[in-house]
Every structure is written in C-alpha cells, then in structure tokens.
Protein backbone atom coordinates (compact mmCIF):
# COMPACT_ATOMS: atom_id res chain seq x y z
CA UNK A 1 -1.50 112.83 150.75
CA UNK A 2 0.95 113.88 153.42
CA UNK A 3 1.50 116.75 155.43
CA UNK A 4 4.48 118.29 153.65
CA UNK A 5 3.01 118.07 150.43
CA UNK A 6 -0.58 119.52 151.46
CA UNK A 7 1.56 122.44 152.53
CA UNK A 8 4.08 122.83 148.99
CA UNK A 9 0.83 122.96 147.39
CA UNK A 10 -0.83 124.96 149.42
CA UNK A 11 1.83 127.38 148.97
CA UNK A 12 1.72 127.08 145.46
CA UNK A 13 -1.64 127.82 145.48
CA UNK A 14 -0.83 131.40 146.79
CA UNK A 15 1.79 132.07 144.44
CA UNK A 16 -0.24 134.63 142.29
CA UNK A 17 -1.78 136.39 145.53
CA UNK A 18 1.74 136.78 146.86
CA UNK A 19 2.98 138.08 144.05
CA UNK A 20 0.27 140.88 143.90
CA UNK A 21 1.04 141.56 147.56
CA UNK A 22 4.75 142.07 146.97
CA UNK A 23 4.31 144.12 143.79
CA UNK A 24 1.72 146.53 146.07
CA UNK A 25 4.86 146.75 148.88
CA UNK A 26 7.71 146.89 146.16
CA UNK A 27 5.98 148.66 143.57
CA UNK A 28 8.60 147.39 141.29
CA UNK A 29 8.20 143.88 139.13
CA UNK A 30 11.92 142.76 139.67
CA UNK A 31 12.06 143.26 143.33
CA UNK A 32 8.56 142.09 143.71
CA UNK A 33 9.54 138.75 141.54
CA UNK A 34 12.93 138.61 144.46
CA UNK A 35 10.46 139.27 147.28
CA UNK A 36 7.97 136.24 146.42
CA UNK A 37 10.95 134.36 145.79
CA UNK A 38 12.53 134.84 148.96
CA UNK A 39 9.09 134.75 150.51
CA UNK A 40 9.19 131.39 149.16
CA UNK A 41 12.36 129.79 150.54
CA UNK A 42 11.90 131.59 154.22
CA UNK A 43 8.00 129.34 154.10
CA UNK A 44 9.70 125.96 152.77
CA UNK A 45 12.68 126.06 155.40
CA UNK A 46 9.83 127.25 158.26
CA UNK A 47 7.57 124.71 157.28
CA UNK A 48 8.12 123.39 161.09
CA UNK A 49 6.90 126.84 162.83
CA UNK A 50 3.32 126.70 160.60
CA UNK A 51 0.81 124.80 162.71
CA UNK A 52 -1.48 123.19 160.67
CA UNK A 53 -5.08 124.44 161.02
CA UNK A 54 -4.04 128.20 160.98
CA UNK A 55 -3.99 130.31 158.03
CA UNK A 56 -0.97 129.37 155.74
CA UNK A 57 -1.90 133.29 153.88
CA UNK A 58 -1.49 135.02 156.83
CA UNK A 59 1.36 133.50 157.73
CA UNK A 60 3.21 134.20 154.08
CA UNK A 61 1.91 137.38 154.12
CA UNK A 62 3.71 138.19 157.45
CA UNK A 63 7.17 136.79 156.12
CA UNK A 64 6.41 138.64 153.06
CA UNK A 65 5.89 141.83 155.11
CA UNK A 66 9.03 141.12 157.33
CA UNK A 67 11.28 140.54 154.21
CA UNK A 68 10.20 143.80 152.81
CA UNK A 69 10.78 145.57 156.38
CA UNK A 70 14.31 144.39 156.24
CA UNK A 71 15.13 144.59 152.31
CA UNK A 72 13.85 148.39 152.97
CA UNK A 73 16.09 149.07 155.98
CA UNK A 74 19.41 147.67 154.24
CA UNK A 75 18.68 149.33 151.30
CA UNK A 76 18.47 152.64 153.47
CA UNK A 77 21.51 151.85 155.20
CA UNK A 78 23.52 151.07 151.64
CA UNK A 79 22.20 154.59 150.33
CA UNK A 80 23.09 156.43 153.68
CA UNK A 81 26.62 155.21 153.48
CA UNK A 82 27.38 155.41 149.95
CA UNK A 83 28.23 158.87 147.90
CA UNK A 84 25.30 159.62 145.21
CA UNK A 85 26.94 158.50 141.67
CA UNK A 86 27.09 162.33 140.06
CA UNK A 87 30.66 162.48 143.35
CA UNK A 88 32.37 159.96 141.60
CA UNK A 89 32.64 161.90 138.21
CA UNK A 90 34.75 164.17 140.31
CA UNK A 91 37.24 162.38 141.59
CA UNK A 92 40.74 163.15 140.68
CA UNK A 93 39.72 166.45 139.35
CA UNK A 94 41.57 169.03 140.06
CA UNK A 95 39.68 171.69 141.28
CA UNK A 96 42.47 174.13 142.33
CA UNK A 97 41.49 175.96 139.11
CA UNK A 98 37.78 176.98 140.24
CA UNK A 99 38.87 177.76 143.43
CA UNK A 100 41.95 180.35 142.56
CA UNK A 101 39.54 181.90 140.11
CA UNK A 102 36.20 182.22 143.32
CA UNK A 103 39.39 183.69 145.22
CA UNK A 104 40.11 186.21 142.38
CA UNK A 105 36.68 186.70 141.91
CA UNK A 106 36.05 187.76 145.62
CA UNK A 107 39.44 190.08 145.65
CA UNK A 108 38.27 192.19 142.60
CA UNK A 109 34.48 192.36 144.09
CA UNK A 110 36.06 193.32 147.51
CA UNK A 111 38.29 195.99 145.58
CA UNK A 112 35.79 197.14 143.53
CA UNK A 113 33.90 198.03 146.43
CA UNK A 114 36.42 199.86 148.29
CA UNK A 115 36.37 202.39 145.60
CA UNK A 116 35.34 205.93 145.32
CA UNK A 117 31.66 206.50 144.44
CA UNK A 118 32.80 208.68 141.64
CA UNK A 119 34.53 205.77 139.78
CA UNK A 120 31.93 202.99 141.07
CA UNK A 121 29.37 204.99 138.98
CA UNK A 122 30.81 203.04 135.76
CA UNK A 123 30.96 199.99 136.84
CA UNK A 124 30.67 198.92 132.86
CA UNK A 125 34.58 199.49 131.97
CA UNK A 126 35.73 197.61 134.84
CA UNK A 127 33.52 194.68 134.51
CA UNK A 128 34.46 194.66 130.73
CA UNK A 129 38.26 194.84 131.48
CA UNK A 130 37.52 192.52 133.78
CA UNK A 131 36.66 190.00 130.64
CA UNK A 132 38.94 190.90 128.21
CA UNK A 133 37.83 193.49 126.65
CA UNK A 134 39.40 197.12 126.03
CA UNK A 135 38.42 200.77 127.08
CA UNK A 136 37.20 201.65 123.58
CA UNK A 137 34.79 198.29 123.57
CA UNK A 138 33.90 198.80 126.95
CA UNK A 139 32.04 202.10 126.04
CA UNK A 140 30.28 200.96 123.37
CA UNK A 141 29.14 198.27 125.09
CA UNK A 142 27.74 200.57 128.17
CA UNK A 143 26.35 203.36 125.69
C-alpha cells in the first residue's frame, strides 16, 4: 500500500470524528456537513505539508479549527456591512406622512403647553377635538 492511499484512508477513517468536531464549533448540521467538507479538500490538496509519523487528527482538527476561524470572521464582516432584512421592507416608502403628522404632533403639545393653567385643567376637550370628536362628546367622555 502506498503513501497517498494510507493517508485517503486514514482520513476517511476520521470522517465521523470530524464531523462531531465541526457540529460542536458550528452547532448547526448544514454548516457542520460544509465545514467537514471543506475540511476535507484543504487535507487532500495539503497532503504534501503532513509529515508522516505525526498525528493526521491533530492536524485535521487544526484546519478544521482554522476554517471555522475564517468562515466566522466573513460571516461577521457580511452581517456588519449589510442592512438587517426588516430595512428593506421600507424602501420606497414614503414616510413624509409620519413625519408631518410627529411635526403636528409636537406643535399642538408645544401649544398646549403654552396655555393658561385655567384652560390646561381640561385637558379632555382638547385631546378629544384633537381626534375628531365634538364638544358635546368630549364631555361625556371626561365625566
């Protein structure tokens, strides 16, 4: 048996301990199934940089580990610089409506409080006008 071929099956042999090793850093089956897989490929096109005699687990388990490190870090960096999903139901809304009716909002609160203290002690009729409603409902609604 030659070299290469000890080494493909060693590394199949550590296929299911891999797998549990990227499913403990990914916590996730899918990107722990990706992970071993890349794992994988990185170990079959590094086959030259193993030494025979050392520990081929180790080894995997370090790629493994430095796969995860960088899968992490671009994932971080793709989240940092991309706008969280719930912004893009907002785009091309106009929002000129909310914002003349905050600016409304604020005048009448800013007038209301300029007032006398002898009107701001019903403070029901105004708010009540304020929504629609008349004088005559407005006082049954504060009695």
């Amino acid at each position: 048996m030659d070299q290469s071929s000890s080494f493909e099956d060693q590394l199949a042999g550590l296929l299911p301990r891999l797998r549990r090793f990227a499913h403990a850093l990914s916590r996730n089956s899918a990107d722990a199934d990706d992970l071993t897989q890349a794992t994988i490929e990185r170990a079959l096109r590094s086959r030259g940089q193993w030494q025979p005699g050392t520990r081929l687990d180790s080894w995997s388990y370090r790629i493994m580990r430095n796969l995860w490190i960088d899968m992490t870090r671009s994932q971080a960096r793709r989240t940092a610089r991309e706008a969280p999903e719930e912004e893009g139901l907002n785009v091309g809304e106009d929002r000129r409506d909310a914002m003349d009716a905050a600016v409304d909002l604020h005048r009448i609160m800013d007038a209301m409080a300029r007032l006398p203290s002898s009107v701001t002690r019903r403070p029901r009729p105004v708010a009540c006008r304020y929504r629609g409603r008349a004088n005559r409902q407005a006082n049954t609604v504060s009695r």
